[in-house]
Protein backbone atom coordinates (compact mmCIF):
# COMPACT_ATOMS: atom_id res chain seq x y z
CA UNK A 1 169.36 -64.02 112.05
CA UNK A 2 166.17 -65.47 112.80
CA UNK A 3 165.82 -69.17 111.11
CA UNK A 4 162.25 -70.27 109.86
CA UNK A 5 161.33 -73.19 107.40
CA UNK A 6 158.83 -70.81 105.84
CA UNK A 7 160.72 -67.80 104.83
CA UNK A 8 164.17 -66.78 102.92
CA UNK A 9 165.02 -63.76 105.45
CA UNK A 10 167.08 -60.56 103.54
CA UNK A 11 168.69 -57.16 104.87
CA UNK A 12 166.33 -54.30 105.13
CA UNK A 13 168.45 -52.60 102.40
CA UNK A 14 168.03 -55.01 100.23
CA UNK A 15 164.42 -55.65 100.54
CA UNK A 16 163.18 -52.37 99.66
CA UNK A 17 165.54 -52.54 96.49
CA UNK A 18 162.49 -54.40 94.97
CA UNK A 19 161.02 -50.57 94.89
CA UNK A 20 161.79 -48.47 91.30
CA UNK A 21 161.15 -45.18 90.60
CA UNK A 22 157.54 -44.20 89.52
CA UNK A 23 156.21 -47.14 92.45
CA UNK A 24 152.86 -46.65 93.81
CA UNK A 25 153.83 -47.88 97.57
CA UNK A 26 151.30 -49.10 99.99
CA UNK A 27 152.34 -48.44 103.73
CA UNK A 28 150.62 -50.76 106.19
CA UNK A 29 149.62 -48.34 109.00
CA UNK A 30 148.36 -47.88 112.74
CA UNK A 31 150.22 -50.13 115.41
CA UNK A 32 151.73 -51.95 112.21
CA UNK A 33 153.12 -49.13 110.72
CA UNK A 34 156.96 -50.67 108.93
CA UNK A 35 158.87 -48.08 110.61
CA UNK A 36 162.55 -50.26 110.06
CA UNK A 37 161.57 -50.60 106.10
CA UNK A 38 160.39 -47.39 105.65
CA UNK A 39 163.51 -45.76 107.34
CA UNK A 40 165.55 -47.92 104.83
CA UNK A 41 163.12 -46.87 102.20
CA UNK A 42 164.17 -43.40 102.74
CA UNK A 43 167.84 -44.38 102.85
CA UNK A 44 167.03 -44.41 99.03
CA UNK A 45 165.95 -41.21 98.59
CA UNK A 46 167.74 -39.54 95.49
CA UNK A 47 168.51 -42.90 93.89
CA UNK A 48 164.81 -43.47 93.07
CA UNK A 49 162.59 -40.83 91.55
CA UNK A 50 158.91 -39.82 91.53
CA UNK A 51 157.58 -42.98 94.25
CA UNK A 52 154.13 -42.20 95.45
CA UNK A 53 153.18 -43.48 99.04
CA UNK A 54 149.93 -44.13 99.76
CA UNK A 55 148.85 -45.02 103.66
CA UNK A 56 146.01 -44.13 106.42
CA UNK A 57 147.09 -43.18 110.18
CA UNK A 58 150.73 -43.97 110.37
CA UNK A 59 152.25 -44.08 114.15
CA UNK A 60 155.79 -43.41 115.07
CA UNK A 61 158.73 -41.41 114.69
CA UNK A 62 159.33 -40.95 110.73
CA UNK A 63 161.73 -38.73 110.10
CA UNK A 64 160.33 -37.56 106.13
CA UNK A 65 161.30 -33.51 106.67
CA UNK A 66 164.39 -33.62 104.66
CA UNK A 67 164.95 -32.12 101.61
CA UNK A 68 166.60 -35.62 99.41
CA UNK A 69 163.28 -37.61 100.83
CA UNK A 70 160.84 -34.74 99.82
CA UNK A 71 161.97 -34.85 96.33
CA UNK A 72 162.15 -38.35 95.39
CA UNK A 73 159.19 -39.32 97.40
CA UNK A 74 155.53 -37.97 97.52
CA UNK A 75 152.76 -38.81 100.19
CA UNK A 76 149.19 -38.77 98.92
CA UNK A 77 147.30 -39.70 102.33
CA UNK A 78 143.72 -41.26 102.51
CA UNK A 79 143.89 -40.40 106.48
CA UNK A 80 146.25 -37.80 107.87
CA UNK A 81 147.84 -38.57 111.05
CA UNK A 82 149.96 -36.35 113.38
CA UNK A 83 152.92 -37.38 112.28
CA UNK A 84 152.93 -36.99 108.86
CA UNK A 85 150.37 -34.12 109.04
CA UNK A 86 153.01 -31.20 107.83
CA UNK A 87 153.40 -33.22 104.68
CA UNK A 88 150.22 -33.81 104.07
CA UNK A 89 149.68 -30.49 103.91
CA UNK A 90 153.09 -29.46 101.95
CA UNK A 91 153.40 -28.94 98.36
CA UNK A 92 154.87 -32.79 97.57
CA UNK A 93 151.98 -33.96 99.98
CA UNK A 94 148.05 -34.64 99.27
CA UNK A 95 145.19 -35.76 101.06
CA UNK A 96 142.19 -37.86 99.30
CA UNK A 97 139.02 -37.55 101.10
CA UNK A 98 137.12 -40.59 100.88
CA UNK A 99 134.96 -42.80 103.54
CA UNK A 100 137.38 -45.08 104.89
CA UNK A 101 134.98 -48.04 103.93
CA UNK A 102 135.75 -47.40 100.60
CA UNK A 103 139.44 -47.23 100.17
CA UNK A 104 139.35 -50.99 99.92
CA UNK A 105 137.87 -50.02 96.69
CA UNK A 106 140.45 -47.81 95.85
CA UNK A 107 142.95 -50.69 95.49
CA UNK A 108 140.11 -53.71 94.34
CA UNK A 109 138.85 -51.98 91.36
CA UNK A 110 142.05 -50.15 90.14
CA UNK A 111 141.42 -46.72 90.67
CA UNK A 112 144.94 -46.89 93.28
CA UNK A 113 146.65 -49.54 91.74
CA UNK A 114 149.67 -50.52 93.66
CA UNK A 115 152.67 -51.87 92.83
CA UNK A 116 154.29 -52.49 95.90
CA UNK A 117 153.19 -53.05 99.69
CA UNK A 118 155.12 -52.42 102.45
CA UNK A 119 154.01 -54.60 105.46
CA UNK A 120 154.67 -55.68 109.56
CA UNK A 121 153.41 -59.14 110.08
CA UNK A 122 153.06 -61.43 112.96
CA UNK A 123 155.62 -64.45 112.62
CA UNK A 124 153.98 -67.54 109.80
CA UNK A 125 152.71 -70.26 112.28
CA UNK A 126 153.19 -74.02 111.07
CA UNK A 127 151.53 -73.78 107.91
CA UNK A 128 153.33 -70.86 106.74
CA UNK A 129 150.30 -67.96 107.55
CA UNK A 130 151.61 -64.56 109.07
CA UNK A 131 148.85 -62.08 110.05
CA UNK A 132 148.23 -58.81 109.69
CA UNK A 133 148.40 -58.40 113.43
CA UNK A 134 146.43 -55.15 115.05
CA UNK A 135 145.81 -53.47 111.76
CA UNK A 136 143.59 -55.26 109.10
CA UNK A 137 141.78 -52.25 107.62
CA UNK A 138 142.63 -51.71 104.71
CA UNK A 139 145.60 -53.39 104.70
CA UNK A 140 143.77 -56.65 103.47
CA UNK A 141 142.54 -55.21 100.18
CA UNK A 142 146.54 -53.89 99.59
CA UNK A 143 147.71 -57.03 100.17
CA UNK A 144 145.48 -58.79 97.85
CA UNK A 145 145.93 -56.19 94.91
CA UNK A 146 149.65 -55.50 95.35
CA UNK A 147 151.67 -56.60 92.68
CA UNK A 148 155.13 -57.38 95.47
CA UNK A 149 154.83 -57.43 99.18
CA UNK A 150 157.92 -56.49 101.43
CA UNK A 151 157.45 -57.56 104.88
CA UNK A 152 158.65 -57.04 108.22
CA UNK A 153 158.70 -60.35 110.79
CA UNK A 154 158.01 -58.78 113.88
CA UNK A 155 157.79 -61.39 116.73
CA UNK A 156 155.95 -58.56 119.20
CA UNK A 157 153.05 -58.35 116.87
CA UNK A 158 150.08 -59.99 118.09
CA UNK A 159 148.76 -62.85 115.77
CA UNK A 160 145.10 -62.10 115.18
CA UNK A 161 142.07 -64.01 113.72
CA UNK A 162 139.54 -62.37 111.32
CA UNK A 163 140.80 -61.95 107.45
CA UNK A 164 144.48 -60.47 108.49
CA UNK A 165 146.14 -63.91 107.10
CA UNK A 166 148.83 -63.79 104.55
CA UNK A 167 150.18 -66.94 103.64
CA UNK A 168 154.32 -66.33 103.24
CA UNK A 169 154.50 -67.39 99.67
CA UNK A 170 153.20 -64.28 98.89
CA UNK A 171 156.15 -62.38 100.33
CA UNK A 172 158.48 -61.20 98.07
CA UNK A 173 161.57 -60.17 100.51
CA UNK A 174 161.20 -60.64 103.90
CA UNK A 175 163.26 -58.90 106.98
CA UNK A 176 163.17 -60.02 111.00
CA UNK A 177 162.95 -57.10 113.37
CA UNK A 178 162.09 -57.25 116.96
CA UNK A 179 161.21 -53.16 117.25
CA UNK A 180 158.83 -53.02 119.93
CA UNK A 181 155.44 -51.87 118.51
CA UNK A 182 154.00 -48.23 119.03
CA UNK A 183 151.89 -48.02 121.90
CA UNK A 184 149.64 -45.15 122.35
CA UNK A 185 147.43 -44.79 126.35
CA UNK A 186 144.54 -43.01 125.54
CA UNK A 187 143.76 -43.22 129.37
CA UNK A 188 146.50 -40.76 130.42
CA UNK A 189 145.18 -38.13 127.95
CA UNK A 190 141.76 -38.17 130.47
CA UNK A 191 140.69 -35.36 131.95
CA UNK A 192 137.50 -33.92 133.95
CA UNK A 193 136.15 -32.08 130.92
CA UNK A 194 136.41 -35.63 128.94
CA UNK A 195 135.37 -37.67 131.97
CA UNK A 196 132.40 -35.30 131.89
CA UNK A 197 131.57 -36.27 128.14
CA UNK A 198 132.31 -39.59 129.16
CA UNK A 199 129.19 -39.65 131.49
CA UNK A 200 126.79 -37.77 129.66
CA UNK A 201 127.30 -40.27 126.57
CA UNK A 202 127.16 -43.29 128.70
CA UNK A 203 123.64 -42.16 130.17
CA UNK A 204 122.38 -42.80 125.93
CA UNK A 205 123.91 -45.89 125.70
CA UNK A 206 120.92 -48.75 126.56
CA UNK A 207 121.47 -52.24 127.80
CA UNK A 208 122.15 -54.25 124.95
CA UNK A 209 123.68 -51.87 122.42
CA UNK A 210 126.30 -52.40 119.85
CA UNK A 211 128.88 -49.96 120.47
CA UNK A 212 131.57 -48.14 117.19
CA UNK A 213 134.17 -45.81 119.46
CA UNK A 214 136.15 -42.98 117.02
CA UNK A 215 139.75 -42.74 117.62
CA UNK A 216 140.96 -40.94 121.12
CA UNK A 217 140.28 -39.95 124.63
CA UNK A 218 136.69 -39.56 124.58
CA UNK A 219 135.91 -43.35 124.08
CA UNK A 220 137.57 -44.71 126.33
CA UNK A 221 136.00 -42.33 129.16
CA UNK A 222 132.45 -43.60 127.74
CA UNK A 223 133.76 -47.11 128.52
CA UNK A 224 134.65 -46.31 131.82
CA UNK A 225 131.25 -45.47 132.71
CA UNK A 226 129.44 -48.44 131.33
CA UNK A 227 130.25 -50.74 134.76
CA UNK A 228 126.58 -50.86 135.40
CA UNK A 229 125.33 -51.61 132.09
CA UNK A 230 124.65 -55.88 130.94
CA UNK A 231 125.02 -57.58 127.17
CA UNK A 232 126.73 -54.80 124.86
CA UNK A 233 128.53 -55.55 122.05
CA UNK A 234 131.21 -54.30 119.74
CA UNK A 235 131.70 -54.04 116.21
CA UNK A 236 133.83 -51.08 115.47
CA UNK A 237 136.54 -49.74 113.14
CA UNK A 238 138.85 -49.45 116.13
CA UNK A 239 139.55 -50.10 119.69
CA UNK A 240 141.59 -49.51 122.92
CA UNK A 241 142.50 -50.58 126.21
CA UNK A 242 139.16 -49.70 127.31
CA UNK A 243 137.33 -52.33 126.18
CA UNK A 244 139.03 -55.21 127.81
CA UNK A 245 137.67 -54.60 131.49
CA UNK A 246 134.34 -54.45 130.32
CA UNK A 247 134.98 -57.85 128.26
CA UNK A 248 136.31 -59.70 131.70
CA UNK A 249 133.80 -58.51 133.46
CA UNK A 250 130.87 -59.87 130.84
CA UNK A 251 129.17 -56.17 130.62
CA UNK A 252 130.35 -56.53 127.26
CA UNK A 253 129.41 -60.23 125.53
CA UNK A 254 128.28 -59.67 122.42
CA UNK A 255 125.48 -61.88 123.40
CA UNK A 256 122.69 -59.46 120.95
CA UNK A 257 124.31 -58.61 118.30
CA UNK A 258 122.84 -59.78 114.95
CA UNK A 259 126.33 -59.51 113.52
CA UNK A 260 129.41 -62.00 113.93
CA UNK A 261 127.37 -62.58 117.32
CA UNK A 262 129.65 -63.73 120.26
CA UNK A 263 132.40 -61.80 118.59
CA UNK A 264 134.02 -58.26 119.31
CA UNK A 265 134.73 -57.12 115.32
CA UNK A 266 137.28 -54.37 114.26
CA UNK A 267 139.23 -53.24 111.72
CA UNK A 268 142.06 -52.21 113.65
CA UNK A 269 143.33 -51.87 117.61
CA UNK A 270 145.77 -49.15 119.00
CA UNK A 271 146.43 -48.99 122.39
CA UNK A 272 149.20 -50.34 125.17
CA UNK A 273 151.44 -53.32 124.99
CA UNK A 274 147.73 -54.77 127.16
CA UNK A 275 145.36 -54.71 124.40
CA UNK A 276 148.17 -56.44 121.63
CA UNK A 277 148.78 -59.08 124.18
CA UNK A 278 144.92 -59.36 124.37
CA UNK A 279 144.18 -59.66 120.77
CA UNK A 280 147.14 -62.64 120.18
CA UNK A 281 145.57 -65.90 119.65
CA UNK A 282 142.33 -64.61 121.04
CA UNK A 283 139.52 -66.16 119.02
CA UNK A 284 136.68 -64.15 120.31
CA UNK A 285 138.06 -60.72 118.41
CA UNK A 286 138.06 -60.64 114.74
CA UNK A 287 140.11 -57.95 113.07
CA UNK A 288 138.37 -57.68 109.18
CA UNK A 289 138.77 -55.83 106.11
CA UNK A 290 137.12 -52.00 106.88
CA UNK A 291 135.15 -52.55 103.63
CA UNK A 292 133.20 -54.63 105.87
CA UNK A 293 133.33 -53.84 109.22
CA UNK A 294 132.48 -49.75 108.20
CA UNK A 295 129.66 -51.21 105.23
CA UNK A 296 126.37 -49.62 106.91
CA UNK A 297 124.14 -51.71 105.36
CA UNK A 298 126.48 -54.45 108.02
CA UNK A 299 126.37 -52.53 110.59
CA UNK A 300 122.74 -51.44 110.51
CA UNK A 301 121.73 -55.48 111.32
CA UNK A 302 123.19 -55.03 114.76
CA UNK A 303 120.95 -53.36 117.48
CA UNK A 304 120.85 -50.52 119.04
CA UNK A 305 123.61 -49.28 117.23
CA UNK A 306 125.33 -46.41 119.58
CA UNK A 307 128.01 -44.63 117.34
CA UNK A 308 130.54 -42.34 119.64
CA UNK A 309 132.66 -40.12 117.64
CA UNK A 310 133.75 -36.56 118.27
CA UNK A 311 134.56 -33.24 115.80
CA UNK A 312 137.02 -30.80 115.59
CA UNK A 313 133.81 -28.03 115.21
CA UNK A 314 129.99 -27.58 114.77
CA UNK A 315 128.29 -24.85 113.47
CA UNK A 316 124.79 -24.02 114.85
CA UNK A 317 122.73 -25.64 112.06
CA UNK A 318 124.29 -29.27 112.87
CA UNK A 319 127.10 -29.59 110.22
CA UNK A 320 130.04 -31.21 111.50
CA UNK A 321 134.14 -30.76 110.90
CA UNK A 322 136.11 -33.16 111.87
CA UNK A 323 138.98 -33.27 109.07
CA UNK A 324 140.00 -30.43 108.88
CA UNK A 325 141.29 -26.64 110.99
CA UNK A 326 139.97 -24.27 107.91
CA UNK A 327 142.24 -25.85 104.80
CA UNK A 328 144.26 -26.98 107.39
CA UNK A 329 143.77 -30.88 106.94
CA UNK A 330 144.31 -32.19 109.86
CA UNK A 331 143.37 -36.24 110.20
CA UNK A 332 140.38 -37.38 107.71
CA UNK A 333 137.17 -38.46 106.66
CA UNK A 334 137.64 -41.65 108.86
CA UNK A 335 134.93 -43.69 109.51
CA UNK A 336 132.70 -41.46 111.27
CA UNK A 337 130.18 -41.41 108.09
CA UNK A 338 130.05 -44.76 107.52
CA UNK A 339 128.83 -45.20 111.17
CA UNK A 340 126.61 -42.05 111.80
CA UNK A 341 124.90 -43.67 109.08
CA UNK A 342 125.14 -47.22 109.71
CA UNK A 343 123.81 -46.34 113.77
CA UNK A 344 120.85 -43.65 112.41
CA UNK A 345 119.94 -46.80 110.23
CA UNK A 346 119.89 -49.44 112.72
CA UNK A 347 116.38 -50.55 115.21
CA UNK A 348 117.05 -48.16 118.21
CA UNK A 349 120.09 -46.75 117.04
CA UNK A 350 122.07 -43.63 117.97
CA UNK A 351 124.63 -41.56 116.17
CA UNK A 352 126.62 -39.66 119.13
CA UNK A 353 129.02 -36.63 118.45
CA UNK A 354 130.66 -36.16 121.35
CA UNK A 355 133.53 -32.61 121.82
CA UNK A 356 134.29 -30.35 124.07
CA UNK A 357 132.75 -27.43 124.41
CA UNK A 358 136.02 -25.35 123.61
CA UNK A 359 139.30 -25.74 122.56
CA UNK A 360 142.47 -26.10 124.80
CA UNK A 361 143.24 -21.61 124.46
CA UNK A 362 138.95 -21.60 125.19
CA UNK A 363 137.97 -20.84 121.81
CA UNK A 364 134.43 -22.54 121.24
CA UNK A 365 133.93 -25.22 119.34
CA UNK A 366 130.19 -24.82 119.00
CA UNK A 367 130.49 -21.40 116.24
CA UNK A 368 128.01 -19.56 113.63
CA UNK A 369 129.59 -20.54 111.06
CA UNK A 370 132.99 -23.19 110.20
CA UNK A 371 136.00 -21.81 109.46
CA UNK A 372 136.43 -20.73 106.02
CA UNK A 373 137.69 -23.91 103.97
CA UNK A 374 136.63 -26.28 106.71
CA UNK A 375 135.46 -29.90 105.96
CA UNK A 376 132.01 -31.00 106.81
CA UNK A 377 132.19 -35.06 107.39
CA UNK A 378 128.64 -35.03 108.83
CA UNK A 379 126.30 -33.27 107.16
CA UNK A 380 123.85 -31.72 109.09
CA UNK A 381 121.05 -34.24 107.37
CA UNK A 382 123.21 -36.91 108.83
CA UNK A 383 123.08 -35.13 112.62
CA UNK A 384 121.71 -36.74 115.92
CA UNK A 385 122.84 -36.38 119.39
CA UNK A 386 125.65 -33.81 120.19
CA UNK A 387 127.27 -33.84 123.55
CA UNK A 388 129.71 -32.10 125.23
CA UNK A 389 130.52 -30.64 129.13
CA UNK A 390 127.53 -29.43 129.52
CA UNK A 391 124.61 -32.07 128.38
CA UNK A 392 122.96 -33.45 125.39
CA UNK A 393 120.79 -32.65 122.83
CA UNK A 394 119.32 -34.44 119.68
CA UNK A 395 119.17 -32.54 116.94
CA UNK A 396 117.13 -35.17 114.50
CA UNK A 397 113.46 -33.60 113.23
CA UNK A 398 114.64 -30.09 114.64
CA UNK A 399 114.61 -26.95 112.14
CA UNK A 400 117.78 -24.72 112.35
CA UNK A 401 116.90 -22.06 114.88
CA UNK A 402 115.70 -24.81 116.80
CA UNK A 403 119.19 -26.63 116.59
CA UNK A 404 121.02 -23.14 116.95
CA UNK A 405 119.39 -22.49 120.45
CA UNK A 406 119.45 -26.14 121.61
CA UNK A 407 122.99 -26.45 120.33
CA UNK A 408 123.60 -23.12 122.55
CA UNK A 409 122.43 -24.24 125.52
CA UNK A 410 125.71 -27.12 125.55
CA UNK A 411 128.03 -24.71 124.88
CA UNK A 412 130.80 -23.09 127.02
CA UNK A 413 128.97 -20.49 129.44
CA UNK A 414 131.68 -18.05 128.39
CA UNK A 415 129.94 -18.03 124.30
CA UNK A 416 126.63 -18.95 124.74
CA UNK A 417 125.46 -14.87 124.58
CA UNK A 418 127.74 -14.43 121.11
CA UNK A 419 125.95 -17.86 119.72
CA UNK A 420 122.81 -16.37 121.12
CA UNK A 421 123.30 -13.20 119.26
CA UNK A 422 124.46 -15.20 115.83
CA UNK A 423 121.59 -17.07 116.07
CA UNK A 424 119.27 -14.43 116.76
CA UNK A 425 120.52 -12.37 113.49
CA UNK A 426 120.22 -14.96 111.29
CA UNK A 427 116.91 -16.21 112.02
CA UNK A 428 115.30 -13.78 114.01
CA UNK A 429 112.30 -14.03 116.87
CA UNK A 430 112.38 -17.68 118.04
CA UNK A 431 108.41 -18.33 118.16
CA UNK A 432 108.80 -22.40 118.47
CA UNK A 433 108.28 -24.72 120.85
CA UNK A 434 110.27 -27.32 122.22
C-alpha cells in the first residue's frame, strides 16, 4: 500500500461504506471519472436503498445495466454522456437541463445539496494539497459543498494549477489506485467531411482571437488549420490534444487576451495520455471552476471571441439541437449557450456552429422542421455563423426565408431541392435581396 505522511489510506470497500441509503452522491467526471470507487459503489447495490447520483460527462466502462444496481441506485444527469446515455433515458434515470455554468449553483446555493462526493485526485504534494487534476468544472463547487469526500489517489493524474486544489484534510476515506486514466483521440475520429469543416471555420477565425472549442472531432480539425495564423488565445470549457502544437509553436500565446492574459483557461481537458502529461505542473494552463470560465459576462472581456461548437440538427429558421435525437436525450445543454453568448457579446466576436451536412446513413441535418420533442440549445435569436461541407453563412440580421435559402445553399446537394420546396411552402415567393 502506498505510504504518505498526509493521508490514512483504506480499502475501496470500505471507503464507500461512508455512503447510506437516501445519499445525494456527487461523481467527479470526464478524464477523472472514479471508475475503482464507483465499481465498489455498485458492489453495494441492494444493501443501500434510494442513493441518487448526480454527475456531468462520465468516461469509461461502467457497468450500471443490472437489475440489483438499477434499483438501489438512480442517475439524475446534468450532462448525458455515451456511456451512461441508456440510463439517462430509462425509467430510474433523469436528465436536468441546465447551462453548464450554472450547475455550480446547483450545489452553492442548495438547490442539489450533496451529501457525499466521490472524487480522483492527483497525489497531495508537500503541504498536503491534491488537485483536481484534468477535470475542475464543476467538480470545485461539489467539493466545497459536499458534506464527506471519498477520494481516489491516482498517481497518473496530472497535478494541475487553477482552483482544482483540495487540501487532504478534507478527505474523509481515501483509496490508492494506479488505473491508468481514460484517454479519448479525437484525431483518429477525422475525416475529409470534418477536415472540410475544419477549413471553412478556420478561414473566420482572425489573428488574435480567443478561441472556446465544443467537445469532439470538429475542433480539433479547426486547430489543425490555424498553422498560419499569430497571437490566439484560449479560454474554453474544454480542450484536446490539438491545442498543444499550436502552443509550441507560439501561434497560440495568449498574448491579447483581456482575460487571465498569458494563460490558456479551461474547465476541463480530455484527450491522450499527451495532453495529461502536458497539463502536470504546467503553470501556463489554469483549469477553473466552469461557473467562471463559461460566465459570459467573463468571457465577453476577451477579444475576438470565436466560439466553435457543432449540433446534432438545424431547422431552416436558425434554431439549433444539440441535446437531444427527438426525446431521445442524448448528451446536454453543455456549454454551448454560455459561449454563443459570451462570443456574440464580445468586440469582434463570432459564435460558430459548425455540423455536417448529413448524418452518417445521409439523412440531412439541415431539416424544415426538428424532430418532434427535440431540444433547441441555441435559439435562433442566439444564431450566427453556421458551417458545414459545403461553406458558411451568417445568419445574424437575416429574416427567416432569408436564413431558410442561405441555410439551403450549405446543405447536402442530395436535400437542397426538398429544403427548397419546405421553404418555398412556408413562406412563399422569395422577393429579397441578399
Amino acid at each position: 500500500m502506498h505510504i504518505d505522511k498526509h493521508l490514512s489510506y483504506t480499502t475501496t470497500n470500505e471507503a464507500v461504506q461512508l455512503i447510506e441509503s437516501g445519499n445525494r452522491v456527487f461523481i467527479h467526471g470526464g478524464a477523472a471519472t472514479p471508475l475503482t470507487l464507483i465499481h465498489a459503489l455498485f458492489h453495494r447495490a441492494g444493501s443501500i436503498q434510494n442513493v441518487e447520483l448526480v454527475s456531468i460527462s462520465l468516461q469509461g466502462k461502467i457497468n450500471w445495466n443490472r437489475p440489483e444496481v438499477l434499483k438501489s441506485f438512480f442517475l439524475n444527469s446534468l450532462f448525458v454522456s455515451a456511456n451512461i446515455r441508456g440510463w439517462a433515458n430509462a425509467q430510474n434515470g433523469g436528465y436536468v437541463p441546465v447551462f453548464l455554468s450554472e450547475i455550480p449553483h446547483l450545489f452553492d446555493r442548495g438547490y442539489l445539496p450533496i451529501d457525499v462526493a466521490i472524487i480522483q485526485v492527483s497525489p497531495p504534494d508537500y503541504h498536503g494539497y491534491c488537485t483536481l487534476g484534468p477535470s475542475a468544472d464543476v467538480a470545485v463547487s461539489a467539493v466545497r459543498n459536499a458534506k464527506k469526500i471519498i477520494a481516489q489517489v491516482n498517481p497518473n493524474m496530472p497535478r494541475t494549477m487553477g482552483e482544482g486544489f483540495i487540501h487532504s484534510s478534507r478527505l474523509d476515506a481515501v483509496i490508492w489506485d494506479n488505473t491508468p486514466l481514460t484517454e479519448i483521440d479525437y484525431s483518429t475520429k477525422t475525416d475529409k467531411v470534418t477536415d472540410d469543416i475544419g477549413r471553412q471555420v478556420a478561414g473566420l477565425i482572425e489573428d488574435g482571437a480567443t478561441l472556446q472549442m465544443g467537445i469532439g472531432a470538429i475542433p480539433d480539425a479547426v486547430l489543425k488549420h490555424l498553422t498560419n495564423h499569430k497571437n490566439l488565445g484560449i479560454h474554453t470549457e474544454m480542450f484536446s490534444d490539438g491545442v498543444i502544437p499550436l502552443i509550441e509553436k507560439g501561434i497560440v500565446n495568449n498574448s491579447e487576451k483581456k482575460i487571465e492574459n498569458g494563460k490558456t483557461i479551461s474547465a476541463f481537458v480530455l484527450g491522450t495520455r499527451k495532453v495529461y502529461d502536458f497539463i502536470d505542473n504546467n503553470p501556463s494552463v489554469n483549469l477553473m471552476n466552469v461557473a467562471y470560465v463559461n460566465d459570459a459576462a467573463i468571457i465577453r472581456q476577451n477579444p475576438k471571441v470565436t466560439a466553435i461548437n457543432s449540433a446534432i440538427e438545424i431547422d431552416i429558421t436558425g434554431q439549433v439541437c444539440s441535446d437531444s435525437i427527438g426525446t431521445h436525450q442524448y448528451s446536454g445543454i453543455g456549454g454551448q449557450m454560455d459561449f454563443m453568448q459570451g462570443a456574440a457579446l464580445s468586440k469582434g466576436g463570432k459564435p460558430i456552429i459548425a455540423l455536417p451536412s448529413v448524418t452518417a446513413s445521409g439523412i440531412s441535418r439541415i431539416v424544415p422542421l426538428l424532430k418532434e420533442g427535440a431540444g433547441v440549445v441555441t435559439t435562433r435569436g442566439h444564431i450566427h455563423y453556421v458551417a458545414t461541407e459545403y461553406g458558411v453563412v451568417n445568419l445574424y440580421g437575416k429574416n427567416m426565408d432569408q436564413r431558410a435559402v442561405l441555410l439551403a445553399g450549405i446543405a447536402h446537394p442530395d436535400h437542397r431541392e426538398t429544403l427548397e420546396r419546405a421553404y418555398h411552402e412556408r413562406f412563399g415567393q422569395m422577393i429579397w435581396k441578399s
